[in-house]
Protein backbone atom coordinates (compact mmCIF):
# COMPACT_ATOMS: atom_id res chain seq x y z
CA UNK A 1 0.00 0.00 0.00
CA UNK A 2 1.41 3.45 -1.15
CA UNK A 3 1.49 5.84 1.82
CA UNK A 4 0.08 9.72 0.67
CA UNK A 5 2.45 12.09 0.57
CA UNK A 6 2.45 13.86 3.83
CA UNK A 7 4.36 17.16 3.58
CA UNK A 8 2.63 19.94 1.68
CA UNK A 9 2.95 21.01 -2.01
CA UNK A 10 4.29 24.54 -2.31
CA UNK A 11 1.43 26.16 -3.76
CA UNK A 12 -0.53 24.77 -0.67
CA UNK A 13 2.48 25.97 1.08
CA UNK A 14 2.49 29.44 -0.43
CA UNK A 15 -1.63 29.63 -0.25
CA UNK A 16 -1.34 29.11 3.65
CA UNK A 17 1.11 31.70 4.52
CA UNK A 18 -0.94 34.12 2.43
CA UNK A 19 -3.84 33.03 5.06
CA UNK A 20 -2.04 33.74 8.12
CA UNK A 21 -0.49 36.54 6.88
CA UNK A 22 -3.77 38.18 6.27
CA UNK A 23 -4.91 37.28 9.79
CA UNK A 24 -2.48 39.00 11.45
CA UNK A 25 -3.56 42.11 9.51
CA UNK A 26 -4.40 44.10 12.72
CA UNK A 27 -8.18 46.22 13.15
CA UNK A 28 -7.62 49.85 11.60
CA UNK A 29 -4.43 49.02 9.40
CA UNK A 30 -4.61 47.76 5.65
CA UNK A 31 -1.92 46.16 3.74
CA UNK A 32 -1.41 45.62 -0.11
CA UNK A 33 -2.03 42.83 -2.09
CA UNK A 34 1.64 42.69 -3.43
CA UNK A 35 2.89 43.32 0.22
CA UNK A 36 1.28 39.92 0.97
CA UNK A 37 3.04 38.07 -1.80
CA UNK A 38 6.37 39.33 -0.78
CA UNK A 39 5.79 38.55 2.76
CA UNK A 40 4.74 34.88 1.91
CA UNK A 41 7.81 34.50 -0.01
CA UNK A 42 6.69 35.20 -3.77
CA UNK A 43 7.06 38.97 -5.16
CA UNK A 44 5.57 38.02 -8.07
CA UNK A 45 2.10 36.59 -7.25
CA UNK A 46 -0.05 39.34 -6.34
CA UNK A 47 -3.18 38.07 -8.30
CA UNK A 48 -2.54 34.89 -6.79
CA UNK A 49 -3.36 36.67 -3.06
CA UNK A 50 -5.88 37.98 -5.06
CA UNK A 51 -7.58 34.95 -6.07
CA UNK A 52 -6.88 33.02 -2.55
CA UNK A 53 -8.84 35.95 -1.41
CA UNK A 54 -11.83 35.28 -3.61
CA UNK A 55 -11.52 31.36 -3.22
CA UNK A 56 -11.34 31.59 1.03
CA UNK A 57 -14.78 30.31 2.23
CA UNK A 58 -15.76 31.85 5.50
CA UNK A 59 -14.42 29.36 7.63
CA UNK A 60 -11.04 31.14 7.13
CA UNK A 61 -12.36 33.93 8.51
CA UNK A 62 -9.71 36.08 6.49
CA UNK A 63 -10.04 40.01 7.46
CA UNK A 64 -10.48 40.20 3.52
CA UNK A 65 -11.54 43.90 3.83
CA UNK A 66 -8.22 45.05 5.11
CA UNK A 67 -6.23 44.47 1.99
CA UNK A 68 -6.25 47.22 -0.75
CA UNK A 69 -4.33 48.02 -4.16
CA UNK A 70 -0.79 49.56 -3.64
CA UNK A 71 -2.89 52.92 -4.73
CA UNK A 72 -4.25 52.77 -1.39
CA UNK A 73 -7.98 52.51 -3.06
CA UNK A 74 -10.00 49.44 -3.17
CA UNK A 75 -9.93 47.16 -6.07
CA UNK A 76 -13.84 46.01 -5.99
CA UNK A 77 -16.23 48.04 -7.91
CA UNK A 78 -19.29 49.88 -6.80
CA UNK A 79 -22.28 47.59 -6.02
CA UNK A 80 -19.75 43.99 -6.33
CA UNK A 81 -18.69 44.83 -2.62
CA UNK A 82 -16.56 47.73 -2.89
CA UNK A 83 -19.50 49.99 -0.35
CA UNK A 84 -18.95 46.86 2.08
CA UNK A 85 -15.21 46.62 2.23
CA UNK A 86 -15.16 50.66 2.75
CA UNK A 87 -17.99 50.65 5.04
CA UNK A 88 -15.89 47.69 7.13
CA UNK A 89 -12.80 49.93 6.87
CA UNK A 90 -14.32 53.04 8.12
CA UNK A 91 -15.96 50.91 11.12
CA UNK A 92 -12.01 49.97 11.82
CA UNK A 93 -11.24 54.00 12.11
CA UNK A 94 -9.48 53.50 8.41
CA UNK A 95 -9.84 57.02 7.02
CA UNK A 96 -10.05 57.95 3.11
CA UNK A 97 -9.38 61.30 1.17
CA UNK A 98 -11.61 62.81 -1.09
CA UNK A 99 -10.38 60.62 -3.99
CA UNK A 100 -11.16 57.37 -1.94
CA UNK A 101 -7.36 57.03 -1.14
CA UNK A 102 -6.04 55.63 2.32
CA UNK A 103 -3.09 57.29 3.78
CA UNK A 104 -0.42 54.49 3.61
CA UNK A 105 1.84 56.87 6.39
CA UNK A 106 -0.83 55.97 8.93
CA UNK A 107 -2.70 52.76 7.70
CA UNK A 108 -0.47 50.57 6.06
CA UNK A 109 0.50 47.76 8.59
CA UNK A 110 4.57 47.54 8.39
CA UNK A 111 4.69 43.68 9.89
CA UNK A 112 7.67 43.09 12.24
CA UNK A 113 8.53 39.67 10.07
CA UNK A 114 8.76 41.66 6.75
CA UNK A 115 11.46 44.73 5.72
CA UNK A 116 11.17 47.63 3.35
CA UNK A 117 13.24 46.90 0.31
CA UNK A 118 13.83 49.46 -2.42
CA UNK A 119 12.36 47.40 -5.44
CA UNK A 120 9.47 45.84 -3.83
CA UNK A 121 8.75 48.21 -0.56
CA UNK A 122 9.00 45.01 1.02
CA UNK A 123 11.10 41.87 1.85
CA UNK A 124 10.71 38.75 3.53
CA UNK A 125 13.00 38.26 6.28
């Protein structure tokens, strides 16, 4: 009898970190789709954060409203869930300018386990 494979694949690998990561996001702070892909390890893969973030059922319980476009706007268009996700934000204390931008100087989370790099504004560590 063949035993399963037990450790797991790196896209399963890559797909959790993106999960915890965007637990930790903390109430009032927001953080960028491509910050989350460099902080799980893959610069490259932002619409792959996106689309864990549209394949998480609710059992994940993912703060999915805290993440935003490195524009500091939110990527969801009126009436698909964008009044939600800013409604959620504002709840949080997350303020936004008159063009619907957040302030990235005082709500972008800057995780402890992640450093500013020049080419990415962030690196794993």
């Amino acid at each position: 009898m063949k035993k399963e494979r037990e450790e797991p694949t790196r896209v399963h690998s890559f797909t959790q970190r993106v999960k915890d990561i965007i637990k930790k996001i903390p109430r009032g702070k927001v953080a960028t789709y491509g910050q989350i892909a460099t902080c799980a390890g893959n610069p490259r893969a932002t619409r792959v954060v996106v689309w864990i973030l549209n394949s998480s059922s609710p059992k994940d319980k993912l703060p999915w409203h805290r993440v935003v476009n490195r524009k500091g706007q939110i990527s969801l268009k009126p009436g698909q869930g964008y009044e939600i996700q800013k409604a959620l934000l504002r709840k949080e204390g997350v303020e936004f300018d008159e063009n619907d931008k957040i302030n990235f100087d005082r709500f972008l989370w800057s995780p402890s386990f992640c450093i500013k790099s020049k080419r990415s504004g962030v690196k794993n560590t």
